[in-house]
C-alpha atoms as a PDB file:
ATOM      1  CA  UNK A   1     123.129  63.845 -53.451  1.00  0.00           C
ATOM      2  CA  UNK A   2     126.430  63.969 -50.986  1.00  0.00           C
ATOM      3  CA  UNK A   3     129.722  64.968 -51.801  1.00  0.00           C
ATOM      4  CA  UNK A   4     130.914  61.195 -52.719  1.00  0.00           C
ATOM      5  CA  UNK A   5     128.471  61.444 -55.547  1.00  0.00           C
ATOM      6  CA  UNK A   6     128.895  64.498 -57.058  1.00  0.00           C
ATOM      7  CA  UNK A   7     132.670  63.763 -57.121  1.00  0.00           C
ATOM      8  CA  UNK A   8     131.521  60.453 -58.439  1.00  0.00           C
ATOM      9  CA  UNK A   9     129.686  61.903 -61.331  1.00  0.00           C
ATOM     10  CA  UNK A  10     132.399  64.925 -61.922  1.00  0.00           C
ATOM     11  CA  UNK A  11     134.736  61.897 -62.247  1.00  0.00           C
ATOM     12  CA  UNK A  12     133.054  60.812 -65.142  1.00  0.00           C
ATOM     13  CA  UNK A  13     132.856  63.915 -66.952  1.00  0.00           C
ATOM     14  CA  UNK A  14     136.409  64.644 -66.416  1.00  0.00           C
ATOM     15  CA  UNK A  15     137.066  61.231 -68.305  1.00  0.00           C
ATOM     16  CA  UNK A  16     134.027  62.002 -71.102  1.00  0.00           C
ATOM     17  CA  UNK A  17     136.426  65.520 -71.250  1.00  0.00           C
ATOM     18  CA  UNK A  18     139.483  64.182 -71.557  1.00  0.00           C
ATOM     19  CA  UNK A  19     138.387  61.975 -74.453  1.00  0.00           C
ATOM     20  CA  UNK A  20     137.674  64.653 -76.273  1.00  0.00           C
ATOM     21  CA  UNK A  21     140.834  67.264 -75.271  1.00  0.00           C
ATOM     22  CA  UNK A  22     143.224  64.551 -74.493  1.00  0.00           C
ATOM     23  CA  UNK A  23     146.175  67.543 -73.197  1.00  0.00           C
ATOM     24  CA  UNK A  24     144.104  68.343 -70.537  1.00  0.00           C
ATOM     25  CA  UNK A  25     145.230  67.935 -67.339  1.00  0.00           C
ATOM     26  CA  UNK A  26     143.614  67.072 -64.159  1.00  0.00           C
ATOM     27  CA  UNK A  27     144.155  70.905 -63.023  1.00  0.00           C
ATOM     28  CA  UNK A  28     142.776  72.221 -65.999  1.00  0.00           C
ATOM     29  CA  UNK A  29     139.719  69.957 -65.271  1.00  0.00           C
ATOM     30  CA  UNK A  30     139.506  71.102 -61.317  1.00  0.00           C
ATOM     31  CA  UNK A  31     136.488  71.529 -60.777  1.00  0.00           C
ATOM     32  CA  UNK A  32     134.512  73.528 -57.764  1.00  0.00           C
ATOM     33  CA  UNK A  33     131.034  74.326 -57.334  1.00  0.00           C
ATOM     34  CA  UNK A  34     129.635  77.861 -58.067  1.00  0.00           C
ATOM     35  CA  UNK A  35     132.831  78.282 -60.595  1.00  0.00           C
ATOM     36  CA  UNK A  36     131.896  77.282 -63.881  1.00  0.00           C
ATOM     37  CA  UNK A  37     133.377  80.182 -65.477  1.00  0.00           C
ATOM     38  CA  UNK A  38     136.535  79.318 -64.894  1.00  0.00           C
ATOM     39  CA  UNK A  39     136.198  75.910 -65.679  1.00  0.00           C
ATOM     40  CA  UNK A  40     135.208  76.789 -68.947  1.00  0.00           C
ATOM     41  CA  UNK A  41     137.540  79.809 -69.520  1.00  0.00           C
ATOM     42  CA  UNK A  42     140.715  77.561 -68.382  1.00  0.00           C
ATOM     43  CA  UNK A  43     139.501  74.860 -70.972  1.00  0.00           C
ATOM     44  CA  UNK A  44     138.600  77.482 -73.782  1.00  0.00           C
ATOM     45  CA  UNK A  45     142.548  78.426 -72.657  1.00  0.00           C
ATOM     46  CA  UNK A  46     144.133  75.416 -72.978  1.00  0.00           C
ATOM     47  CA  UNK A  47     142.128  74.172 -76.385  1.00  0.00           C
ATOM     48  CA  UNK A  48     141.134  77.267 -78.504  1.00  0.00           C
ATOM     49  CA  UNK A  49     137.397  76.521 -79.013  1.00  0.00           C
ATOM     50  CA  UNK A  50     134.996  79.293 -78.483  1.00  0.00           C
ATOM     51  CA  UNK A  51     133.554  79.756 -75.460  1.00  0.00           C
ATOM     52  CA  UNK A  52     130.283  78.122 -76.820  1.00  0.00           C
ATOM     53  CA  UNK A  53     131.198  75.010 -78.051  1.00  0.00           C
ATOM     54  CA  UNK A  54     133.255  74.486 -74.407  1.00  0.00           C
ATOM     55  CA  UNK A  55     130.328  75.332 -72.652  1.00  0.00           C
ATOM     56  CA  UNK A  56     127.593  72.744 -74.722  1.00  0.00           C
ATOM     57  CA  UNK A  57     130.435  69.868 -74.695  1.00  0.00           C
ATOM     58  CA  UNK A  58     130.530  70.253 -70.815  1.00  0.00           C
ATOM     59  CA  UNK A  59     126.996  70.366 -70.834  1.00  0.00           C
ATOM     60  CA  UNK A  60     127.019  67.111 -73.077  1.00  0.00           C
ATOM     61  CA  UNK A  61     129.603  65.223 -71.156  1.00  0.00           C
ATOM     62  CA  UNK A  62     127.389  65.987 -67.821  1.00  0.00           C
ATOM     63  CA  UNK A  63     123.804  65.000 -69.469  1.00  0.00           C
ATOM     64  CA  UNK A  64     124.978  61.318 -70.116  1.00  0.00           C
ATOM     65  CA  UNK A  65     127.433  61.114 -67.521  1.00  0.00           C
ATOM     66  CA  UNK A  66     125.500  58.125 -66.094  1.00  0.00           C
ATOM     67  CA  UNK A  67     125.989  56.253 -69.772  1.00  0.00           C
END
């Protein structure tokens, strides 16, 4: 997979995560490789949930990203 498509695919997620926390912005949702950590912490930041539930509706939102 190149570049293109995993910013393809990350694309989508952002949109499947924005659904779902509509006051996130894009630079909550930044995204790079290797940092999932703070991915997750700056979205547990910015919407309260536990650290949990961010981390298994990421994991959602990327398991039918292609849907």
């Amino acid at each position: 997979m190149n570049s293109l498509e995993i910013k393809g695919d990350w694309n989508i997620v952002k949109g499947k995560l924005k659904e779902k926390w509509s006051h996130l912005t894009d630079d909550d949702l930044q995204f790079v490789e290797g940092q999932h950590d703070i991915l997750y912490g700056r979205i547990q930041k910015r919407t309260g949930e536990t650290l949990e539930a961010v981390q298994k509706i990421v994991n959602d939102a990327c398991a039918c990203r292609g849907t």
